[in-house]
Structure formats: structure tokens, C-alpha cells
Protein backbone atom coordinates (compact mmCIF):
# COMPACT_ATOMS: atom_id res chain seq x y z
CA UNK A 1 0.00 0.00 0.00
CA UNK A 2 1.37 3.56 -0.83
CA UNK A 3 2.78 6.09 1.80
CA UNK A 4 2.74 9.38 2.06
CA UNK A 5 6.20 10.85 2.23
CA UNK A 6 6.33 11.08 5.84
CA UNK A 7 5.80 7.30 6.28
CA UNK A 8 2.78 7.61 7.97
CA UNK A 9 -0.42 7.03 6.78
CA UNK A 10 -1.36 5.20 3.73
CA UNK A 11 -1.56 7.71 0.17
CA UNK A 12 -5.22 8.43 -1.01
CA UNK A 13 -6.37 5.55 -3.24
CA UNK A 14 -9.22 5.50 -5.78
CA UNK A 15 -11.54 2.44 -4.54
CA UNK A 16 -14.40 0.73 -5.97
CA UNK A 17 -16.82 -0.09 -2.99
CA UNK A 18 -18.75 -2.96 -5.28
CA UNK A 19 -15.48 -4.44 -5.84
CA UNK A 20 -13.71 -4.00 -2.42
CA UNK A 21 -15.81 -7.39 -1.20
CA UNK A 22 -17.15 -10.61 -2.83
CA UNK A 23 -20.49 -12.26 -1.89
CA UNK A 24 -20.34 -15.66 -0.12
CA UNK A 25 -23.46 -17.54 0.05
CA UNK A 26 -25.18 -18.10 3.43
CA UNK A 27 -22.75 -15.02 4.57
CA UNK A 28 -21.68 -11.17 5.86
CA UNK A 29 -18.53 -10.27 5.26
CA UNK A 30 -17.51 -6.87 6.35
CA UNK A 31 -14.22 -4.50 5.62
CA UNK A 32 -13.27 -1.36 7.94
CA UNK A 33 -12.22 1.37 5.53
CA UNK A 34 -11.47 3.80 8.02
CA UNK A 35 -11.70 4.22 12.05
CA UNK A 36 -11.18 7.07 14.26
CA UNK A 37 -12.57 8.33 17.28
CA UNK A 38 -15.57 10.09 15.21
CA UNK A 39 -16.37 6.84 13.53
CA UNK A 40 -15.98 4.17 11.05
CA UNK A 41 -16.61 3.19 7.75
CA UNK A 42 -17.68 -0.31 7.21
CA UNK A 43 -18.66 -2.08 4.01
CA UNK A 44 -20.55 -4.68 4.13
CA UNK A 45 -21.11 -7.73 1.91
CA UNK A 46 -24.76 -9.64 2.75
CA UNK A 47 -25.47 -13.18 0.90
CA UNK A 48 -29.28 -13.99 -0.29
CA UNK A 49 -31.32 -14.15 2.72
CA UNK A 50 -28.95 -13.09 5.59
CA UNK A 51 -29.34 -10.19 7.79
CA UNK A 52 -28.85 -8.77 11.49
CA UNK A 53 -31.42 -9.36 14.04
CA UNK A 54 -32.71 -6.52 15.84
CA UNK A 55 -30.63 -4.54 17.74
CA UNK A 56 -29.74 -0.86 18.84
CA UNK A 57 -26.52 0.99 18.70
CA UNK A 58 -25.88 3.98 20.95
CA UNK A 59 -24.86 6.29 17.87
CA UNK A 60 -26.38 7.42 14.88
CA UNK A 61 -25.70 5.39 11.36
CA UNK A 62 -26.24 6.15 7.78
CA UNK A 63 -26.35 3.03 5.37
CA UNK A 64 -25.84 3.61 1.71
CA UNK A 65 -26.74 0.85 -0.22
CA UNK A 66 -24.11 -0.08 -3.07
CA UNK A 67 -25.73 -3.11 -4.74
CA UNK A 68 -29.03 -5.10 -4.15
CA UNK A 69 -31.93 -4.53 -2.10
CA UNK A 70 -32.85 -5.05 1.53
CA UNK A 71 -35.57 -4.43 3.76
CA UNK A 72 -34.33 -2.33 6.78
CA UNK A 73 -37.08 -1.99 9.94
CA UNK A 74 -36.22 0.73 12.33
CA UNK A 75 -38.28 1.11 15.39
CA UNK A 76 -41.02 -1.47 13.56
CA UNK A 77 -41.45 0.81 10.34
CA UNK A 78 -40.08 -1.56 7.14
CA UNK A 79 -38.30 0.49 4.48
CA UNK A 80 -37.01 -1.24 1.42
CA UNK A 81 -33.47 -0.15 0.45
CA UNK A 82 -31.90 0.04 -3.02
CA UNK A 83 -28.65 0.72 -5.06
CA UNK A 84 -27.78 4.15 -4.84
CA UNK A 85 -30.58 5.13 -1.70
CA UNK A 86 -29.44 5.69 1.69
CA UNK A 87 -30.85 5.76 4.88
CA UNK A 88 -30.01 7.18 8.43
CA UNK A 89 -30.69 5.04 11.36
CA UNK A 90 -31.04 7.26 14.64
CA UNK A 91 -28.71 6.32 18.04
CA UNK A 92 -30.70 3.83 19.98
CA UNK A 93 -33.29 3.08 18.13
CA UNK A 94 -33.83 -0.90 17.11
CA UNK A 95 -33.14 -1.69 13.97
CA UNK A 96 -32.74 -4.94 11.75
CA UNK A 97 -31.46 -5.74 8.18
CA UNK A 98 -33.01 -8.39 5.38
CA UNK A 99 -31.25 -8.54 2.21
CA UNK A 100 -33.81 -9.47 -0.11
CA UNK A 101 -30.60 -10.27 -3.12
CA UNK A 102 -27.26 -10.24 -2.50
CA UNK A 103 -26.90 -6.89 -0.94
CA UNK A 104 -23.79 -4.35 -0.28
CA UNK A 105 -24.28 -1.60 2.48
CA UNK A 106 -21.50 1.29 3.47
CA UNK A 107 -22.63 1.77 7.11
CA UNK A 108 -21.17 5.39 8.31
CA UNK A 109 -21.31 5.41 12.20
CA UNK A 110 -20.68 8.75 13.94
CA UNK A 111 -19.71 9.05 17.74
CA UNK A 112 -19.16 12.67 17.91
């Protein structure tokens, strides 16, 4: 991976979030693209069928869907996701994911 010229963090790079992970059946895969102690960046990969239970998180989330569909329920309302829409999903409220096809998501978590 490129450096900058100090040595210390990696060089920008150009990266194509449907290409960064590969579906596996009956799976989630997941890739931090960047942490800090605002955030992180994941990308996620969802197989057919999969999903997360319900659950809360104590921070507000956006989820930008990359490829597929889903069905997202936050605090019991259903919304059906698709490539290129995004969502925000507000600090502890419960919330559960469905991927209705194979399905990417970029979730965006803010602390601060």
C-alpha cells in the first residue's frame, strides 16, 4: 500500500466499494475502511437471505446501499433499500437488516 512521504499514513487511493468485497453464500462479510474516534466506515457484503437481528446501537448510522436490495425496519417501520438510496438510522433506536438479493451496504457510524 502507498505512503505518504512522511511514512505515515497510507496515500489516497481510488476504490471501488462494489469491488472492495465478494459475496459468499449463506454469509456477511464486512471490511473497515477507516476508524477514528468520530467513527468508522464499514462495508458490508450480505449473501441472499442473511441479515442482522434486531438490535440498537448507541450512535447514529447512515447506510448507503451499493448493490441489491434489503428491507431495513427501524423502530417497527419496514423500508425497502436500493442501489444508490441511503438511509439514516437514529442512536438507539432498534433496527434490523433483510437482504432481499445479495446486498452491499457502506454503514457510516458517527460518535461525535
Amino acid at each position: 500500500m502507498p505512503v505518504t512521504e512522511s511514512g505515515s499514513q497510507p496515500a489516497p487511493q481510488i476504490k471501488n466499494l462494489k469491488n472492495l468485497l465478494q459475496f459468499q453464500p449463506a454469509s456477511i462479510v464486512s471490511r473497515v475502511l477507516l476508524k477514528n474516534p468520530g467513527g468508522t466506515v464499514t462495508l458490508f457484503a450480505f449473501g441472499q437471505g442473511e441479515g442482522l437481528s434486531e438490535h440498537t446501537a448507541p450512535f447514529d448510522a447512515l447506510v448507503i446501499c451499493v448493490e441489491g436490495d434489503a428491507q431495513i425496519v427501524i423502530a417497527g417501520n419496514q423500508y425497502n433499500l436500493r442501489e444508490g438510496e441511503t438511509i439514516t438510522m437514529p442512536a438507539n433506536q432498534p433496527h434490523a437488516i433483510h437482504a432481499a438479493s445479495d446486498f452491499k451496504m457502506l454503514l457510516v457510524m458517527l460518535k461525535t
